[in-house]
C-alpha atoms as a PDB file:
ATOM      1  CA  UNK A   1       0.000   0.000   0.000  1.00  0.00           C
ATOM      2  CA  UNK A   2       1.200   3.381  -0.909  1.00  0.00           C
ATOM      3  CA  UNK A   3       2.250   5.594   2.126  1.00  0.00           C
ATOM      4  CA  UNK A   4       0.042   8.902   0.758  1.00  0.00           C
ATOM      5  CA  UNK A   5       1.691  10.946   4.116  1.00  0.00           C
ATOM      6  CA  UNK A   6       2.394  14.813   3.697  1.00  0.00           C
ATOM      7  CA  UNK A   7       6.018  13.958   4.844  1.00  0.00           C
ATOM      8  CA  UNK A   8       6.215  11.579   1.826  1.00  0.00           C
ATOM      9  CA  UNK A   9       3.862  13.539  -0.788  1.00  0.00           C
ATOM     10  CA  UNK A  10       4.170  16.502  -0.093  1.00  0.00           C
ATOM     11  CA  UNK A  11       0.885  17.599  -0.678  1.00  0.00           C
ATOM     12  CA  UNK A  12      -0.881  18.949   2.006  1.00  0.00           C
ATOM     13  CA  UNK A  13      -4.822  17.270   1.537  1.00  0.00           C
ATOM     14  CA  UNK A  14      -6.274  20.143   4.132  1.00  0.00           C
ATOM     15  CA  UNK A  15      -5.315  22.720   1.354  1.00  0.00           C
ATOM     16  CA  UNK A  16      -7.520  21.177  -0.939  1.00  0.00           C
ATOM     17  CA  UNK A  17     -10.907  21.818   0.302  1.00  0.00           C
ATOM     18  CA  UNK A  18      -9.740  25.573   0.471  1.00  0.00           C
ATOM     19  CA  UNK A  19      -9.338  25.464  -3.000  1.00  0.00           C
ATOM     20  CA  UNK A  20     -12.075  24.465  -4.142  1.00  0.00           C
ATOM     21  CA  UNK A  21     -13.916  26.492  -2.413  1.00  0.00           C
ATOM     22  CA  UNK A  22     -11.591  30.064  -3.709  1.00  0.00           C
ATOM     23  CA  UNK A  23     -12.787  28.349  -7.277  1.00  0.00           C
ATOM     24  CA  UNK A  24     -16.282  28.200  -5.938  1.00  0.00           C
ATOM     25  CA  UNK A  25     -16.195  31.743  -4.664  1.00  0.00           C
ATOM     26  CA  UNK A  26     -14.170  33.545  -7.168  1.00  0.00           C
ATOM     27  CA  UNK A  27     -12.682  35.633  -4.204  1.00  0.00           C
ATOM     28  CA  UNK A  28     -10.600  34.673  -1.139  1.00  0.00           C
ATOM     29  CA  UNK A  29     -12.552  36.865   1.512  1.00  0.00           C
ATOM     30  CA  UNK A  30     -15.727  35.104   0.589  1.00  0.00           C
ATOM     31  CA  UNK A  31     -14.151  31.627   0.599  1.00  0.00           C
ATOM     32  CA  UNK A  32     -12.707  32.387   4.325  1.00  0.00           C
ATOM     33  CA  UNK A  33     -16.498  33.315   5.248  1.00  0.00           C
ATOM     34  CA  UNK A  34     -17.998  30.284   3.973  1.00  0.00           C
ATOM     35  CA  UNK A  35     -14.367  28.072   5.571  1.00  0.00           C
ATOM     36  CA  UNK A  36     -14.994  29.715   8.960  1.00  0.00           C
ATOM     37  CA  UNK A  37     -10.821  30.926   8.212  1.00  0.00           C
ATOM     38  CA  UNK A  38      -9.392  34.397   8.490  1.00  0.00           C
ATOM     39  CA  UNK A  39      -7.978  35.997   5.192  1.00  0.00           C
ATOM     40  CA  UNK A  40      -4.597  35.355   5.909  1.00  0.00           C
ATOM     41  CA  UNK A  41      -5.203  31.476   6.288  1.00  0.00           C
ATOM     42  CA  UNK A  42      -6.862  31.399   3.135  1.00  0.00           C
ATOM     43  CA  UNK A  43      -4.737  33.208   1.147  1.00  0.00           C
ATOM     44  CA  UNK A  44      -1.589  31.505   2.680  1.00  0.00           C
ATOM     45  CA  UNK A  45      -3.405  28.030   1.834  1.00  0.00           C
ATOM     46  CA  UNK A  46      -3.547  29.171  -1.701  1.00  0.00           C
ATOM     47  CA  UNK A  47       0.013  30.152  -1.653  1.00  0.00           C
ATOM     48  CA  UNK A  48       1.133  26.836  -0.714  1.00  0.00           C
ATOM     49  CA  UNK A  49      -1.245  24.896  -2.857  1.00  0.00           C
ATOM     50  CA  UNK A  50      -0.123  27.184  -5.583  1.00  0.00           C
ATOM     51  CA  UNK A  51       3.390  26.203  -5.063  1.00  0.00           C
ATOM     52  CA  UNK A  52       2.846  21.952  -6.037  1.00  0.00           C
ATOM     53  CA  UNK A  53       2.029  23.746  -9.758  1.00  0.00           C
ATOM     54  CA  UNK A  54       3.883  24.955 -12.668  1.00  0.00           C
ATOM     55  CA  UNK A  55       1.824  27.687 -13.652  1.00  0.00           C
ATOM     56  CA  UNK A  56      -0.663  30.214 -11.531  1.00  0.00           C
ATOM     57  CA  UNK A  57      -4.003  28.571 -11.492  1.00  0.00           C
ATOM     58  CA  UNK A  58      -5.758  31.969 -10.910  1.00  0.00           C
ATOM     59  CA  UNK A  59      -5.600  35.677 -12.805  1.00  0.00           C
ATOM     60  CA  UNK A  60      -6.872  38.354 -10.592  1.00  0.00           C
ATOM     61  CA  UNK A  61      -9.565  40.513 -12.098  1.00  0.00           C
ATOM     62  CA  UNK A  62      -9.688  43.508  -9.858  1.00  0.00           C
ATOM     63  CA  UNK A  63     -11.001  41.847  -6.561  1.00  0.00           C
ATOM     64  CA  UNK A  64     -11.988  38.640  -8.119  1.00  0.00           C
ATOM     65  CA  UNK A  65      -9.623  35.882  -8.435  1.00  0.00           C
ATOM     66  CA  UNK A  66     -10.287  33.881 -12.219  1.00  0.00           C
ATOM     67  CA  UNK A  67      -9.573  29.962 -12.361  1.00  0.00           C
ATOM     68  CA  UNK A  68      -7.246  28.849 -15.328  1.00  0.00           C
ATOM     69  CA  UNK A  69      -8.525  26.299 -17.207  1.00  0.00           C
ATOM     70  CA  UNK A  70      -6.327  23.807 -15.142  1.00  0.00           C
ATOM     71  CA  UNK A  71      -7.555  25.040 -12.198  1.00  0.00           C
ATOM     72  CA  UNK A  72     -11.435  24.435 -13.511  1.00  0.00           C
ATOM     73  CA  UNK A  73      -9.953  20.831 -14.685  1.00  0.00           C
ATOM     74  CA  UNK A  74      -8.141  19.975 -11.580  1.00  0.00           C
ATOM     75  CA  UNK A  75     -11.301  21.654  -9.345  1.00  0.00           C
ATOM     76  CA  UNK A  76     -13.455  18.860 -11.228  1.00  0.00           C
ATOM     77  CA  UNK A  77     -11.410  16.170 -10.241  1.00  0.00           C
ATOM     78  CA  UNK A  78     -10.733  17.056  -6.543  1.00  0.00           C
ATOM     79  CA  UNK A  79     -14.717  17.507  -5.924  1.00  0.00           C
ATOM     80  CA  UNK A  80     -14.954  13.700  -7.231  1.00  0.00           C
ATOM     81  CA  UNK A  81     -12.799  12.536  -5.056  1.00  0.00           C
ATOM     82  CA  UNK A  82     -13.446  14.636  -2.236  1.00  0.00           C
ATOM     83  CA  UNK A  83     -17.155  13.066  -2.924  1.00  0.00           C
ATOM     84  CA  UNK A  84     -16.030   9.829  -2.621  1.00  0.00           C
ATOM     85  CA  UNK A  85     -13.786  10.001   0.306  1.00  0.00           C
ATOM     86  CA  UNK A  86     -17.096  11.306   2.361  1.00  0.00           C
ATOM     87  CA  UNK A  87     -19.620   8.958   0.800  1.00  0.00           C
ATOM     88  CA  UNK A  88     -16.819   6.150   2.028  1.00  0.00           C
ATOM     89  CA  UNK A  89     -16.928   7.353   5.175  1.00  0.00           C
ATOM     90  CA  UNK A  90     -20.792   8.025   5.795  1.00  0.00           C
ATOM     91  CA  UNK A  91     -20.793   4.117   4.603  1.00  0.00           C
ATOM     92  CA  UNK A  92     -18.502   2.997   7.244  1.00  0.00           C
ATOM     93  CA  UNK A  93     -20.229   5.310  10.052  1.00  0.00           C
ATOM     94  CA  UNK A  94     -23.708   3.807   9.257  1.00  0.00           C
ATOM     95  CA  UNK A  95     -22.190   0.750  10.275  1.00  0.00           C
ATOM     96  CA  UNK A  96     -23.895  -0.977   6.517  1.00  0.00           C
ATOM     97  CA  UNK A  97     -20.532  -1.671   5.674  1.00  0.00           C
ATOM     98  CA  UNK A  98     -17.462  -2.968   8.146  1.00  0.00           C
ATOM     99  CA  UNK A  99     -15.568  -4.795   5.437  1.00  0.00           C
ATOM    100  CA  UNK A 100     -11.802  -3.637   5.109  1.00  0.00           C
ATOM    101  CA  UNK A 101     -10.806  -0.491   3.559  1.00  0.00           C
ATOM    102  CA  UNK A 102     -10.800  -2.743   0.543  1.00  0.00           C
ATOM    103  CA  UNK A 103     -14.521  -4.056  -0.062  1.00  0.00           C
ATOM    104  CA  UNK A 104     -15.671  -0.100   0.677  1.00  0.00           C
ATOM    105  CA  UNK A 105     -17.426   0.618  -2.345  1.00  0.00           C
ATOM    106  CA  UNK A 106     -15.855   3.216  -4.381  1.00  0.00           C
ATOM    107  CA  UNK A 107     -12.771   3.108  -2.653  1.00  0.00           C
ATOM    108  CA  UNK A 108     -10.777   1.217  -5.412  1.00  0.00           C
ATOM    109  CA  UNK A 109     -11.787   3.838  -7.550  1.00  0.00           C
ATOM    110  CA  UNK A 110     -10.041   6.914  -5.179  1.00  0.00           C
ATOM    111  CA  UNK A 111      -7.183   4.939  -4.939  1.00  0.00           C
ATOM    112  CA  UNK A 112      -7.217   4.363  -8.532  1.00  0.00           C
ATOM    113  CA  UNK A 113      -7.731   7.625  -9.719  1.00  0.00           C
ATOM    114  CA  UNK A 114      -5.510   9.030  -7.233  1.00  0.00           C
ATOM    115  CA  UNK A 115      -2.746   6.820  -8.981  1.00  0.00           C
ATOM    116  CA  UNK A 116      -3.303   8.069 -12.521  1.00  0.00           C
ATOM    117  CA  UNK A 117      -1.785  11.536 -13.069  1.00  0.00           C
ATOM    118  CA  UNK A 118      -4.242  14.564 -14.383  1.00  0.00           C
END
């Protein structure tokens, strides 16, 4: 099994929701709102979740920030999986499924895509 630690990734997962929201948004102040996060959090979030990329994934337009079409790709992609990981969970919590990690439905398919590059 893969060891998918920030130590050995270095990908941060918390940073993720806070992306997809900004995308959601268009702005940081109103994605800080809707996180329950100051401004600075936020925007320091993006900074480092900005960093794992190549390119900006965002042009500001005067207080708006505007997702690149990698961004809008990428923002697609992350609200799957972030889907799955909390239907997987809800499933083990209802106590309908207490099979291994293995048998949880849809969780081949996290690991799976979370394998294949974007």
């Amino acid at each position: 099994m893969k060891n998918y630690s920030r130590a050995n990734t270095g990908i941060d997962l918390n940073l993720i929701p806070v992306f997809i929201e900004i995308v959601r948004c268009g702005s940081m102040a109103k994605a800080s709102l809707r996180l329950e996060m100051s401004r600075p959090a936020v925007s320091l979030a993006l900074k480092r979740f900005n960093q794992l990329f190549d390119e900006p994934l965002f042009f500001r337009k005067g207080l708006y920030l505007e997702p690149t079409e990698k961004a809008l790709a990428l923002t697609s992609s992350l609200e799957i999986l972030m889907g799955d990981i909390h239907d997987n969970i809800a499933a083990v919590n209802s106590g309908k499924n207490k099979t291994p990690a293995q048998n949880v439905p849809g969780l081949g398919n996290i690991i799976q895509r979370s394998e294949s590059p974007l």
